[in-house]
N, C-alpha and C. Protein backbone atom coordinates (compact mmCIF):
# COMPACT_ATOMS: atom_id res chain seq x y z
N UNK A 1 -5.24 21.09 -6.40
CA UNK A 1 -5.41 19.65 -6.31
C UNK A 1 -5.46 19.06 -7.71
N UNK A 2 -4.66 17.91 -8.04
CA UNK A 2 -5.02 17.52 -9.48
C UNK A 2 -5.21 16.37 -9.29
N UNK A 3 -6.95 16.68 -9.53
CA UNK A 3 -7.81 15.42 -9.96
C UNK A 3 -8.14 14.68 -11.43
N UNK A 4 -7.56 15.75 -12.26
CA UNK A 4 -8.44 15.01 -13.69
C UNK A 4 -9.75 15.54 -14.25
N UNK A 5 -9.90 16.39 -13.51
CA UNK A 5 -11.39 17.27 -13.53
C UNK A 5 -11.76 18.94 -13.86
N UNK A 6 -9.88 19.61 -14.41
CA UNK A 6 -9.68 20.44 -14.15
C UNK A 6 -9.99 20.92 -15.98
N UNK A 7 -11.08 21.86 -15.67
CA UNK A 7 -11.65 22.62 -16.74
C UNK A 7 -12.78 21.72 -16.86
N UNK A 8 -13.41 20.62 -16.50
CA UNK A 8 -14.74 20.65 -16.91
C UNK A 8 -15.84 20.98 -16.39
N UNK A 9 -16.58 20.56 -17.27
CA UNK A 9 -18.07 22.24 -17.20
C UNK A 9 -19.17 21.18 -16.80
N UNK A 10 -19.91 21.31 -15.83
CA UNK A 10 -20.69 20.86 -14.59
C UNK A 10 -22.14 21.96 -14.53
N UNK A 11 -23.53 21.48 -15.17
CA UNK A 11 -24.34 21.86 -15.15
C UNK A 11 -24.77 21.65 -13.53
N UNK A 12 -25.24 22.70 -12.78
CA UNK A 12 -26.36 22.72 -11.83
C UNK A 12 -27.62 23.15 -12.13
N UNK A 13 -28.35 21.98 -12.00
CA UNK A 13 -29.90 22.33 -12.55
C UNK A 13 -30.30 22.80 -11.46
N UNK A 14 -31.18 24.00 -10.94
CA UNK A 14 -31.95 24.36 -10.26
C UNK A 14 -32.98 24.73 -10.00
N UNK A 15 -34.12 24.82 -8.88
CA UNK A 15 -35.56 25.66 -9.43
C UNK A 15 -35.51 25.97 -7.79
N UNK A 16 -36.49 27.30 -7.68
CA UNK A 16 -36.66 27.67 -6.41
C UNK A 16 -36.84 26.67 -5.37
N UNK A 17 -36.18 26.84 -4.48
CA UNK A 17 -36.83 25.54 -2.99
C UNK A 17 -35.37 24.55 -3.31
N UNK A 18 -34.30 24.49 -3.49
CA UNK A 18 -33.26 23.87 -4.19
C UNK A 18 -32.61 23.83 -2.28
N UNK A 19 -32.48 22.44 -2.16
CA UNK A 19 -31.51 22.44 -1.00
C UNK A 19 -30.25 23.02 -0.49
N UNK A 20 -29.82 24.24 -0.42
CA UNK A 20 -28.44 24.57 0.13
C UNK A 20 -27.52 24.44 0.05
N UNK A 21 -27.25 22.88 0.87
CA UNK A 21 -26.22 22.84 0.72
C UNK A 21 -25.83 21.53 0.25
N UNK A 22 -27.39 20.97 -0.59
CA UNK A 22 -26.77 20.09 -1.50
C UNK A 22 -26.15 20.63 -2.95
N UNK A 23 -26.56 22.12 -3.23
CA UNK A 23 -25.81 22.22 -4.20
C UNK A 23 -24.25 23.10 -4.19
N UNK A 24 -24.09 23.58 -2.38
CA UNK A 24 -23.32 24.31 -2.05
C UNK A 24 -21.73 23.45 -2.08
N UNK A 25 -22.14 22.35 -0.92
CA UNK A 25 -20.91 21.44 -1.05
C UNK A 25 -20.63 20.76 -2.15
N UNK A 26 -21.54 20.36 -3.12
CA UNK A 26 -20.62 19.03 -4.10
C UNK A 26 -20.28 20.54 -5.29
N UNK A 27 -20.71 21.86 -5.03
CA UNK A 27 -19.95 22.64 -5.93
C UNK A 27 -18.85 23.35 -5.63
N UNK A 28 -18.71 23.30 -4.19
CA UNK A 28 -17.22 23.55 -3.65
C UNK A 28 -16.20 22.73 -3.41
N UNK A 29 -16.70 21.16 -3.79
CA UNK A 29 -15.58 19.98 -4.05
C UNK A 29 -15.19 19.93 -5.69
N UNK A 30 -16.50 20.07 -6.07
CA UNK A 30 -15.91 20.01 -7.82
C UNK A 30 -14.59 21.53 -8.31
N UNK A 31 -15.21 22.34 -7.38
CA UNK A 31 -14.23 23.54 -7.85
C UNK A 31 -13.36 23.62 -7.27
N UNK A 32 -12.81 23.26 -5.97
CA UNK A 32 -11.86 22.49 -5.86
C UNK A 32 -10.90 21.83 -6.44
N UNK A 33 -11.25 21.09 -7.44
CA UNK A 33 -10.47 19.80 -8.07
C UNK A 33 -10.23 20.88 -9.44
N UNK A 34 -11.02 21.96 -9.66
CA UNK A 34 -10.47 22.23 -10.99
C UNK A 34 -11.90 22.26 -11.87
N UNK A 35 -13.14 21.93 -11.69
CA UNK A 35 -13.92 21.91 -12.91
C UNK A 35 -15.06 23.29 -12.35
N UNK A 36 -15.63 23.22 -13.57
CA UNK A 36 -16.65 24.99 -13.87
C UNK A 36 -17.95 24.65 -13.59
N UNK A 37 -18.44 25.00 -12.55
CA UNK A 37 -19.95 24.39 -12.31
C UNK A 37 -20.69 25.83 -12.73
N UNK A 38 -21.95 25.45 -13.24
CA UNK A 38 -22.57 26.56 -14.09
C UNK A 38 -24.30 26.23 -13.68
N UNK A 39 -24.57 27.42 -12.81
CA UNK A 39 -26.06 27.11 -12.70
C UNK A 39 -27.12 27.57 -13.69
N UNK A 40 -27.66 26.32 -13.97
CA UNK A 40 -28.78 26.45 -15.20
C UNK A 40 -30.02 26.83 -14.43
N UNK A 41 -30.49 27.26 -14.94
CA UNK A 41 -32.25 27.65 -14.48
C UNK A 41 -33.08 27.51 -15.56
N UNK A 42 -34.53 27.61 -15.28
CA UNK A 42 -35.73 26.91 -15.84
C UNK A 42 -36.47 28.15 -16.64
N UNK A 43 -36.06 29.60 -16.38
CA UNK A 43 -36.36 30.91 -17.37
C UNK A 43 -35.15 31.97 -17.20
N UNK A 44 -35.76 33.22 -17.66
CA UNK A 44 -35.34 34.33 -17.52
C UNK A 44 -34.91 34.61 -15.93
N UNK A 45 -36.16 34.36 -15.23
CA UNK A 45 -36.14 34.97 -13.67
C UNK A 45 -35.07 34.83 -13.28
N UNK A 46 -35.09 33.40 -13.56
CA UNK A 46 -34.33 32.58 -12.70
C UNK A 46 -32.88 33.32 -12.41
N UNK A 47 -32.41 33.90 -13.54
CA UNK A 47 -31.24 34.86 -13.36
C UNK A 47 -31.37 35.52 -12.28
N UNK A 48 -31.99 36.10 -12.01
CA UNK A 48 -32.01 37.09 -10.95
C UNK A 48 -32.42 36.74 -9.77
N UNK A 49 -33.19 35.31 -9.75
CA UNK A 49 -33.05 34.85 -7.98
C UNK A 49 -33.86 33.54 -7.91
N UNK A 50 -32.74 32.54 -7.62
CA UNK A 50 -33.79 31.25 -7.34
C UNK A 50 -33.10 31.11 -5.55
N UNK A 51 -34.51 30.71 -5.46
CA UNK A 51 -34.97 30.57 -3.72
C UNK A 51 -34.06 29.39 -2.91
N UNK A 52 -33.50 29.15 -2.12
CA UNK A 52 -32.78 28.34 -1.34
C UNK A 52 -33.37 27.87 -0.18
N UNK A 53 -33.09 26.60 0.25
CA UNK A 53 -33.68 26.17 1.39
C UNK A 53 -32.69 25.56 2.13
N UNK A 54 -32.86 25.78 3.98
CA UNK A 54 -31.94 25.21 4.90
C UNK A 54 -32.89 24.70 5.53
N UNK A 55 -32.91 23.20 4.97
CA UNK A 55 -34.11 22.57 6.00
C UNK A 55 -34.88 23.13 5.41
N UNK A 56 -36.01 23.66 6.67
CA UNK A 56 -37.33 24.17 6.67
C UNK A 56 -37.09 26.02 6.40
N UNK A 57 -36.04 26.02 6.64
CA UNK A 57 -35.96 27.67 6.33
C UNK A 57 -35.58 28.57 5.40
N UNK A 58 -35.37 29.72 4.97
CA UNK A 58 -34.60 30.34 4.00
C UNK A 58 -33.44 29.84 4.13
N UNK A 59 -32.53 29.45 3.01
CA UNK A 59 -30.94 29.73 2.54
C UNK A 59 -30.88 30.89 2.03
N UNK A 60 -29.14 31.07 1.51
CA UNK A 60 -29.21 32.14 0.69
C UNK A 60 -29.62 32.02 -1.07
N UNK A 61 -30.31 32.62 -1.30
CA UNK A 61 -30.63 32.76 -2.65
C UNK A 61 -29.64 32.55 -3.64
N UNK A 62 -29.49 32.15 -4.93
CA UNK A 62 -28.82 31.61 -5.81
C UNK A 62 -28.96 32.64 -7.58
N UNK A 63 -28.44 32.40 -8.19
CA UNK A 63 -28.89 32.87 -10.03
C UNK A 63 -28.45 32.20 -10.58
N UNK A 64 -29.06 32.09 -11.68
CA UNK A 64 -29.01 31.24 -12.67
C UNK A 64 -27.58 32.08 -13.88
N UNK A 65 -27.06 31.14 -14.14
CA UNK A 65 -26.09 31.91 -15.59
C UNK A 65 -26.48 31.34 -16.43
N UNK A 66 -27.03 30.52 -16.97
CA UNK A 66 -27.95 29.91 -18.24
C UNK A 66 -29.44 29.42 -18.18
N UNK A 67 -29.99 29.58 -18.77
CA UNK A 67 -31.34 29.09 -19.33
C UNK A 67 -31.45 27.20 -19.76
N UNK A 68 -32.14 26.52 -19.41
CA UNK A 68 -31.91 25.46 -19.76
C UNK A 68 -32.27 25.50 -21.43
N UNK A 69 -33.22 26.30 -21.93
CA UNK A 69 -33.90 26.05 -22.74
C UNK A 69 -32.52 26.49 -24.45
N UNK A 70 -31.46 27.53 -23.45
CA UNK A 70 -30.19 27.93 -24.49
C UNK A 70 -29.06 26.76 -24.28
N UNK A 71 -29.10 25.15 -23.39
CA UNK A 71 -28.35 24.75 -23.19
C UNK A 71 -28.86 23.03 -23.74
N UNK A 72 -27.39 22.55 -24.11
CA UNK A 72 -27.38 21.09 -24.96
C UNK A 72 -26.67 20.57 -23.65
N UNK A 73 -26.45 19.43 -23.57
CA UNK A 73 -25.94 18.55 -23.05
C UNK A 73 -24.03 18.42 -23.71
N UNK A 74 -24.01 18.74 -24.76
CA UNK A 74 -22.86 19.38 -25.09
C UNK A 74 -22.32 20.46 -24.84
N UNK A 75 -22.90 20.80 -24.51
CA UNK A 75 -21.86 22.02 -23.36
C UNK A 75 -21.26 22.05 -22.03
N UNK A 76 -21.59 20.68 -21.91
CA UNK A 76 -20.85 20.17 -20.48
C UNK A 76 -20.49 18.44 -20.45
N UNK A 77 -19.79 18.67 -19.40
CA UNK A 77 -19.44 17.16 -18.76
C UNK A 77 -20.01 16.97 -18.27
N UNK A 78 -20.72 16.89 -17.54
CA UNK A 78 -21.86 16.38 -16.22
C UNK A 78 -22.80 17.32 -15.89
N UNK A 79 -23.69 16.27 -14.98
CA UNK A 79 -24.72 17.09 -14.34
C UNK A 79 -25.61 17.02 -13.16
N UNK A 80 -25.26 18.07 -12.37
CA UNK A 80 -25.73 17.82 -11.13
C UNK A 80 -27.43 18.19 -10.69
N UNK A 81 -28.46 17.17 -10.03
CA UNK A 81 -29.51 17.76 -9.46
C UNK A 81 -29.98 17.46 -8.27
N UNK A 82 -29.53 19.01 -7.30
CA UNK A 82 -29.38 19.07 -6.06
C UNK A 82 -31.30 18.68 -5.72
N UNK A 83 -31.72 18.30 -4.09
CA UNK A 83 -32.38 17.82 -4.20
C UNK A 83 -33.35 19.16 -3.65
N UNK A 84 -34.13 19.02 -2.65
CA UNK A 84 -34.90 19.86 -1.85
C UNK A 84 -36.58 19.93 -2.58
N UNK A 85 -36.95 21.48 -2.63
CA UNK A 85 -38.32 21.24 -3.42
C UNK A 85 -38.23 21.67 -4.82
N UNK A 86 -36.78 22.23 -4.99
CA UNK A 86 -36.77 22.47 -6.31
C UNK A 86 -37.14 21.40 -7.79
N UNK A 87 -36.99 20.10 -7.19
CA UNK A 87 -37.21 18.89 -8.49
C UNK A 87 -38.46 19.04 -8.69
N UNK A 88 -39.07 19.41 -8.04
CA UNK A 88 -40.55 19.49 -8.32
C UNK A 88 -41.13 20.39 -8.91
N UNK A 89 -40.16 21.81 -8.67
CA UNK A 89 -40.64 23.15 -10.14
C UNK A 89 -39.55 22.35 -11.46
N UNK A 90 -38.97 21.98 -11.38
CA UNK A 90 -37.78 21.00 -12.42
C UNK A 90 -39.02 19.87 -13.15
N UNK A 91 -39.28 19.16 -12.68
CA UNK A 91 -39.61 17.74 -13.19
C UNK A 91 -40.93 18.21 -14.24
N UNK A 92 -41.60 19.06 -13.79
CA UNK A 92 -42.51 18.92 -15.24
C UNK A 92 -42.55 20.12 -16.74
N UNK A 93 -41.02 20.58 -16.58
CA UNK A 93 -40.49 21.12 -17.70
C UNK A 93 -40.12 20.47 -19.06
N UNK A 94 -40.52 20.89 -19.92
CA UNK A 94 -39.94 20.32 -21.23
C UNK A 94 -38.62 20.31 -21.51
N UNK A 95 -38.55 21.55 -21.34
CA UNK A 95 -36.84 21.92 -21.36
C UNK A 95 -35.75 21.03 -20.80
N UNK A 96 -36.19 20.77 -19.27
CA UNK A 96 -35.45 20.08 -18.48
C UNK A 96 -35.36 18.81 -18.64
N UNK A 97 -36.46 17.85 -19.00
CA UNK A 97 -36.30 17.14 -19.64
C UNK A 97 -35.42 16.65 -20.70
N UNK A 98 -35.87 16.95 -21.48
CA UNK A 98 -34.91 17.35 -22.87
C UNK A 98 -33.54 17.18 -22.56
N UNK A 99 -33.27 18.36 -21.62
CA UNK A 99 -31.81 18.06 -21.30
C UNK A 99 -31.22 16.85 -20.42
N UNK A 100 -31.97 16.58 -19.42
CA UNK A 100 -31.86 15.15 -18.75
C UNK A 100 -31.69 14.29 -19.79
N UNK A 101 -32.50 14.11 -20.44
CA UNK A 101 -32.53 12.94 -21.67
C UNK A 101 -30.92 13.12 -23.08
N UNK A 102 -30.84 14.02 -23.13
CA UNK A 102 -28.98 14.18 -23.49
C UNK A 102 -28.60 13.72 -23.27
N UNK A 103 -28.05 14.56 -21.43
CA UNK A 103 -27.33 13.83 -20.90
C UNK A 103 -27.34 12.01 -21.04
N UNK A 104 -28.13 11.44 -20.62
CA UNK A 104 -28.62 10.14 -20.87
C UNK A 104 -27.86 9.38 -21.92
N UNK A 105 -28.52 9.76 -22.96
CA UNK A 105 -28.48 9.38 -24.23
C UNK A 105 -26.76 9.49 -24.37
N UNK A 106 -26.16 10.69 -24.21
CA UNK A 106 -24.52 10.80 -24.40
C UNK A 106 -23.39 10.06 -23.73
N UNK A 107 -24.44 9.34 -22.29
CA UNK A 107 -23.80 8.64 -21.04
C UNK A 107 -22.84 9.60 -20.38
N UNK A 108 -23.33 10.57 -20.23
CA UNK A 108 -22.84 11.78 -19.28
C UNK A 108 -22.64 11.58 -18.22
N UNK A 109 -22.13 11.84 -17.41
CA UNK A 109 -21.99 11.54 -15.86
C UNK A 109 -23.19 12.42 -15.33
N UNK A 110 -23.78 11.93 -14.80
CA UNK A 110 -25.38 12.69 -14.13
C UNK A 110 -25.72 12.06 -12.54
N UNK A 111 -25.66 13.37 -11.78
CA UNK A 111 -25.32 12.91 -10.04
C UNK A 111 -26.63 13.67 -9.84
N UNK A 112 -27.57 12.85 -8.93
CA UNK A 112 -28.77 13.35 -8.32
C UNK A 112 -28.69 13.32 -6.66
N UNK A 113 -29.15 13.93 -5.92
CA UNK A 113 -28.68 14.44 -4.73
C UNK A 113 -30.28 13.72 -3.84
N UNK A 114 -30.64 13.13 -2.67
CA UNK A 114 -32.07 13.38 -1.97
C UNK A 114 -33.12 13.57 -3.22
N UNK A 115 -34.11 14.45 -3.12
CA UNK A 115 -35.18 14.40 -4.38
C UNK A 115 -34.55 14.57 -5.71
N UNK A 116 -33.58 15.27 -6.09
CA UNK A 116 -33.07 15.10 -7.44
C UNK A 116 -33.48 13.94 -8.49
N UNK A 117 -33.54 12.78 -8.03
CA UNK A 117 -34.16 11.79 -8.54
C UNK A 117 -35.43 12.00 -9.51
N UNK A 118 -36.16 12.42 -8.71
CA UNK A 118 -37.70 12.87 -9.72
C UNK A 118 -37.30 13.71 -10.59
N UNK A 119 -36.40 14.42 -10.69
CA UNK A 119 -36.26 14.82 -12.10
C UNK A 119 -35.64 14.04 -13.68
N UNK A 120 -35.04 13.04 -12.82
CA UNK A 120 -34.75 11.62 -13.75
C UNK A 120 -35.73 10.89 -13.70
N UNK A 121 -36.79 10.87 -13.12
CA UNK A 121 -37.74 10.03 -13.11
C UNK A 121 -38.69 10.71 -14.32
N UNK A 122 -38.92 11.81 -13.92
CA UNK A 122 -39.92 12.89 -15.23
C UNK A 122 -39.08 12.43 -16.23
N UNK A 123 -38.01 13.03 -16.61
CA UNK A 123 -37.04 12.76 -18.11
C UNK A 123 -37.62 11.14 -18.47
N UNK A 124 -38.52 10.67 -18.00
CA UNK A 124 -38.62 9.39 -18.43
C UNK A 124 -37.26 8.04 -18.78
N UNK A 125 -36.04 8.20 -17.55
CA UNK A 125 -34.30 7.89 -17.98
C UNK A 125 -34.24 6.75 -17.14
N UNK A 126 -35.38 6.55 -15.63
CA UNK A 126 -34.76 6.03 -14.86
C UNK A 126 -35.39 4.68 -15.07
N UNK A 127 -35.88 3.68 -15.89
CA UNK A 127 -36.46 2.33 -16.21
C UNK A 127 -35.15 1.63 -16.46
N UNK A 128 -35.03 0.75 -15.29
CA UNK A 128 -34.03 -0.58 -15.18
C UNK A 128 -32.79 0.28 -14.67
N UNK A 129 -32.34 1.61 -14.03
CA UNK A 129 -31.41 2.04 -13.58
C UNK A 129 -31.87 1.34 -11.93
N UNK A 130 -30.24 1.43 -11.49
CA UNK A 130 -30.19 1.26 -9.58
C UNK A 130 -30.09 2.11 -9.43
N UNK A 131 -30.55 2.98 -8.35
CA UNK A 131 -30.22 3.83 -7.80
C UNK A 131 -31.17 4.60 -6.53
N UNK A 132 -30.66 5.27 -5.78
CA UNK A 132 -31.18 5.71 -4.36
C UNK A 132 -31.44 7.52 -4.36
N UNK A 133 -32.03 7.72 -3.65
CA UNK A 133 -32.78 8.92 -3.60
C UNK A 133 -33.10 9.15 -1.85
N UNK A 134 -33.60 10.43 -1.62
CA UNK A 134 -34.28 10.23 -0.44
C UNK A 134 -35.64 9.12 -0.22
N UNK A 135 -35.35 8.90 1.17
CA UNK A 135 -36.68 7.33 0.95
C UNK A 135 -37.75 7.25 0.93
N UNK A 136 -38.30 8.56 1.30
CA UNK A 136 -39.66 9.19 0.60
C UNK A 136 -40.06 9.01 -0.71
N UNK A 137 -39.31 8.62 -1.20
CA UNK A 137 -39.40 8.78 -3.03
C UNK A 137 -38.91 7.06 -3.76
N UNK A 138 -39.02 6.25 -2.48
CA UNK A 138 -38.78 4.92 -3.26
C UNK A 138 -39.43 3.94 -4.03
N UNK A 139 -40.85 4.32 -3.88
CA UNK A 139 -42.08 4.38 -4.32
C UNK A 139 -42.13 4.67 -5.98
N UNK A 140 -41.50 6.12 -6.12
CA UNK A 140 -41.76 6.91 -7.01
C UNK A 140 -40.51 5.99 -7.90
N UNK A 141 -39.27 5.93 -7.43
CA UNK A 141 -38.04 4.99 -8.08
C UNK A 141 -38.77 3.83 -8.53
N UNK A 142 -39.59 3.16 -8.06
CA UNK A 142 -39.87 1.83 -8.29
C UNK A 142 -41.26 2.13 -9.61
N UNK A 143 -41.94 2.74 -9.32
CA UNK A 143 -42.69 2.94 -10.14
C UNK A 143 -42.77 3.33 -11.64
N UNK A 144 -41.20 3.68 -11.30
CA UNK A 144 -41.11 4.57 -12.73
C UNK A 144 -39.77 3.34 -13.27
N UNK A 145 -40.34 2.18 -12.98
CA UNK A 145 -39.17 1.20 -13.40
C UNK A 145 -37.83 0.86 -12.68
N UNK A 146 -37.71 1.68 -12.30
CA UNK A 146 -36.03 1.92 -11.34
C UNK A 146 -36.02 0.72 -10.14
N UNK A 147 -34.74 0.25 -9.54
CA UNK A 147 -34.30 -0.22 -8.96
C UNK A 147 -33.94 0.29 -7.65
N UNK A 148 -34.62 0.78 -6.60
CA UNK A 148 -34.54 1.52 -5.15
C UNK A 148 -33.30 0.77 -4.42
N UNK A 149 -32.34 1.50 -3.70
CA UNK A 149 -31.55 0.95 -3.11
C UNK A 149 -30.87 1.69 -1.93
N UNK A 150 -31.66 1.46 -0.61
CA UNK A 150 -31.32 2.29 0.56
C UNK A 150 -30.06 2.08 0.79
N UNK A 151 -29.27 2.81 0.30
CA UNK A 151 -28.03 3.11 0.50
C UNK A 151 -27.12 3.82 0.38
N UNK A 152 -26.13 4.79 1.32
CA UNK A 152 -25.92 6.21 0.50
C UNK A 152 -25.29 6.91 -0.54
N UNK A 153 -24.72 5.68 -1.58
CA UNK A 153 -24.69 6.22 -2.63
C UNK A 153 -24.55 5.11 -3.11
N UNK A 154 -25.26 5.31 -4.82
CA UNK A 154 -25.10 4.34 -5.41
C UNK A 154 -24.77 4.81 -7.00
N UNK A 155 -24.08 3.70 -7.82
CA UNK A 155 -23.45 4.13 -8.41
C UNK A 155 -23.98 3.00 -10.31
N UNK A 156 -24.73 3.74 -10.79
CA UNK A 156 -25.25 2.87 -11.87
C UNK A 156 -24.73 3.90 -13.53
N UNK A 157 -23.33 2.50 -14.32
CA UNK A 157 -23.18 3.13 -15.50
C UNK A 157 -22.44 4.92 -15.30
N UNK A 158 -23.42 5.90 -16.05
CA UNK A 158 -22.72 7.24 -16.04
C UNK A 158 -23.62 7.63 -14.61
N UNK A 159 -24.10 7.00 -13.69
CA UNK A 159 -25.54 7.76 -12.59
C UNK A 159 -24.69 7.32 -11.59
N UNK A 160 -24.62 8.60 -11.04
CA UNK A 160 -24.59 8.75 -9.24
C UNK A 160 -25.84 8.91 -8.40
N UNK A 161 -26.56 8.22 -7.96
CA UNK A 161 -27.23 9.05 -6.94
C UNK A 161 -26.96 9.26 -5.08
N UNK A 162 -27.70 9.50 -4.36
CA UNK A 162 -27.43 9.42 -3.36
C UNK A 162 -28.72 9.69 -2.36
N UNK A 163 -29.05 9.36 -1.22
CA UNK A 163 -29.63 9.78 -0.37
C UNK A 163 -30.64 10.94 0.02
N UNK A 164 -29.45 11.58 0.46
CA UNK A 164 -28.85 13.30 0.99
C UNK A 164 -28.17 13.56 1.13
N UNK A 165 -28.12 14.72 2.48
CA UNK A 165 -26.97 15.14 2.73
C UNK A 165 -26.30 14.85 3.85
N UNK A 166 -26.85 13.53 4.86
CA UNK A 166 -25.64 13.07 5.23
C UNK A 166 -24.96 11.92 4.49
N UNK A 167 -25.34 11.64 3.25
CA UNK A 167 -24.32 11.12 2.39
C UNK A 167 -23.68 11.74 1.59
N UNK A 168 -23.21 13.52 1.49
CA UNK A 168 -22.35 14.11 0.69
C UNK A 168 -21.16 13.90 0.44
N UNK A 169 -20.36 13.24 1.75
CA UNK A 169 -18.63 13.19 2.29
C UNK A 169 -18.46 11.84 1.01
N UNK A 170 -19.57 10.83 0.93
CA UNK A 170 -18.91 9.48 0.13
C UNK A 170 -19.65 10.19 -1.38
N UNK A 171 -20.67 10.67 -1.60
CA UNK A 171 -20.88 11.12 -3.39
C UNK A 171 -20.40 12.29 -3.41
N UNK A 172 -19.89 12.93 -2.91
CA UNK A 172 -18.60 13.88 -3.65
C UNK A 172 -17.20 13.11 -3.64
N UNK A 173 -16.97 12.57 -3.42
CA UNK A 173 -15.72 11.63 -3.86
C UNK A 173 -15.64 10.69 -5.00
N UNK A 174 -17.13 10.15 -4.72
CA UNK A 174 -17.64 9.35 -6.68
C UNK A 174 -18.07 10.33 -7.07
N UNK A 175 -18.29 11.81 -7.24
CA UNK A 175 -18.57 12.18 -8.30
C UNK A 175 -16.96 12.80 -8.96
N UNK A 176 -16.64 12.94 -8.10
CA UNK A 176 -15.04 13.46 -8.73
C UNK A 176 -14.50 12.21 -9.53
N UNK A 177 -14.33 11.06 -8.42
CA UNK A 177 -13.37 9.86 -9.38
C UNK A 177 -14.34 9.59 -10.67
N UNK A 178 -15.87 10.05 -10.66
CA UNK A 178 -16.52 9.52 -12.07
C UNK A 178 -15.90 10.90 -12.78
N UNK A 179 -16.19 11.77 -13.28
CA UNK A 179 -15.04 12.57 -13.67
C UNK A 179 -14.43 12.81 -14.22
N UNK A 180 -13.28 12.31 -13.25
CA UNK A 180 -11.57 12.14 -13.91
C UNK A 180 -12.05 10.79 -14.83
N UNK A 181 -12.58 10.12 -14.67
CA UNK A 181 -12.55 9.09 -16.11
C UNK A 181 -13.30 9.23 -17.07
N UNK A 182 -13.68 10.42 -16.88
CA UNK A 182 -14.85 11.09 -18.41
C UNK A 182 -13.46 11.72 -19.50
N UNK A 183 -14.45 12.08 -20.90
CA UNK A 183 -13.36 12.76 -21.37
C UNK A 183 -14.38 14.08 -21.25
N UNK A 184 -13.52 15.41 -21.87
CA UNK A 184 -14.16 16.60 -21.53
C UNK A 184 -15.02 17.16 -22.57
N UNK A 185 -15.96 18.23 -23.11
CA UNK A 185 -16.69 18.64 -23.79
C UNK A 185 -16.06 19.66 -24.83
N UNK A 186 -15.77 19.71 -25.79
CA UNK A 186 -15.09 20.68 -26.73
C UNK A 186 -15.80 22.20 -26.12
N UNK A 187 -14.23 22.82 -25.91
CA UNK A 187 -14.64 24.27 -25.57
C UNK A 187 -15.15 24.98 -26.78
């Protein structure tokens, strides 16, 4: 398929409790089109097994191929944070931070999935952004400055967010067309 997307490098931030198949599908549409999704994790462990969730139950387990703490925001085009309970081992990292705030700062394309949000909310990024999350957390959007907007995807500057996951079918389609109008990261 030629989207415009072919060779770029697509951080997945993850931490145990990471929704399924929010990070399953928008990484089998991006690879699809041509770009390198690369799951980051929050240590060492993490290589060797971060925890998955279907719903309320086990998924299949995941690994990490980078460390956040060995990774810049220059080493990729974008960045994805799938939602579930993982934002919540995510959000009060330094590391992760740090890198949220890159991204930011570089106007990266940065797609948050259901809870993904709170980890832009920790990075201290989301004051005067629009954007939607699961609605449990609109509270937390508003509080932390942000602009809540029940709707399933919304689209602010380099920020995608979305819902969940019955809004995957319309933010995997903006996250591709955001994308193809990025330029790419020096290999």
């Amino acid at each position: 398929m030629q989207s415009g997307i072919e060779g770029k490098r697509i951080a997945a931030l993850i931490g145990d409790g990471f929704e399924e198949a929010e990070l399953s599908e928008p990484r089998r549409v991006l690879e699809e089109a041509g770009a390198i999704v690369t799951i980051v994790g929050i240590d060492d462990k993490a290589k060797t097994r971060i925890r998955s969730k279907r719903g309320l139950d086990d998924g299949q387990p995941s690994r990490a191929e980078e460390v956040v703490a060995d990774c810049t925001a220059e080493d990729f085009d974008g960045l994805i944070v799938p939602g579930g309970m993982s934002p919540d081992r995510l959000r009060g990292n330094r590391e992760v931070q740090r890198f949220v705030k890159e991204f930011d700062t570089a106007k990266k394309p940065m797609f948050a999935i259901g809870h993904g949000a709170h980890v832009l909310i920790s990075a201290q990024v989301a004051r005067g952004r629009t954007m939607t999350g699961a609605p449990s957390i609109s509270d937390d959007i508003r509080n932390a400055g942000g602009l809540f907007r029940d709707q399933p995807m919304v689209q602010d500057g380099h920020w995608i967010t979305t819902r969940g996951l019955g809004d995957l079918v319309l933010f995997n389609r903006a996250m591709v067309e955001k994308l193809s109008a990025g330029v790419s990261a020096p290999v």
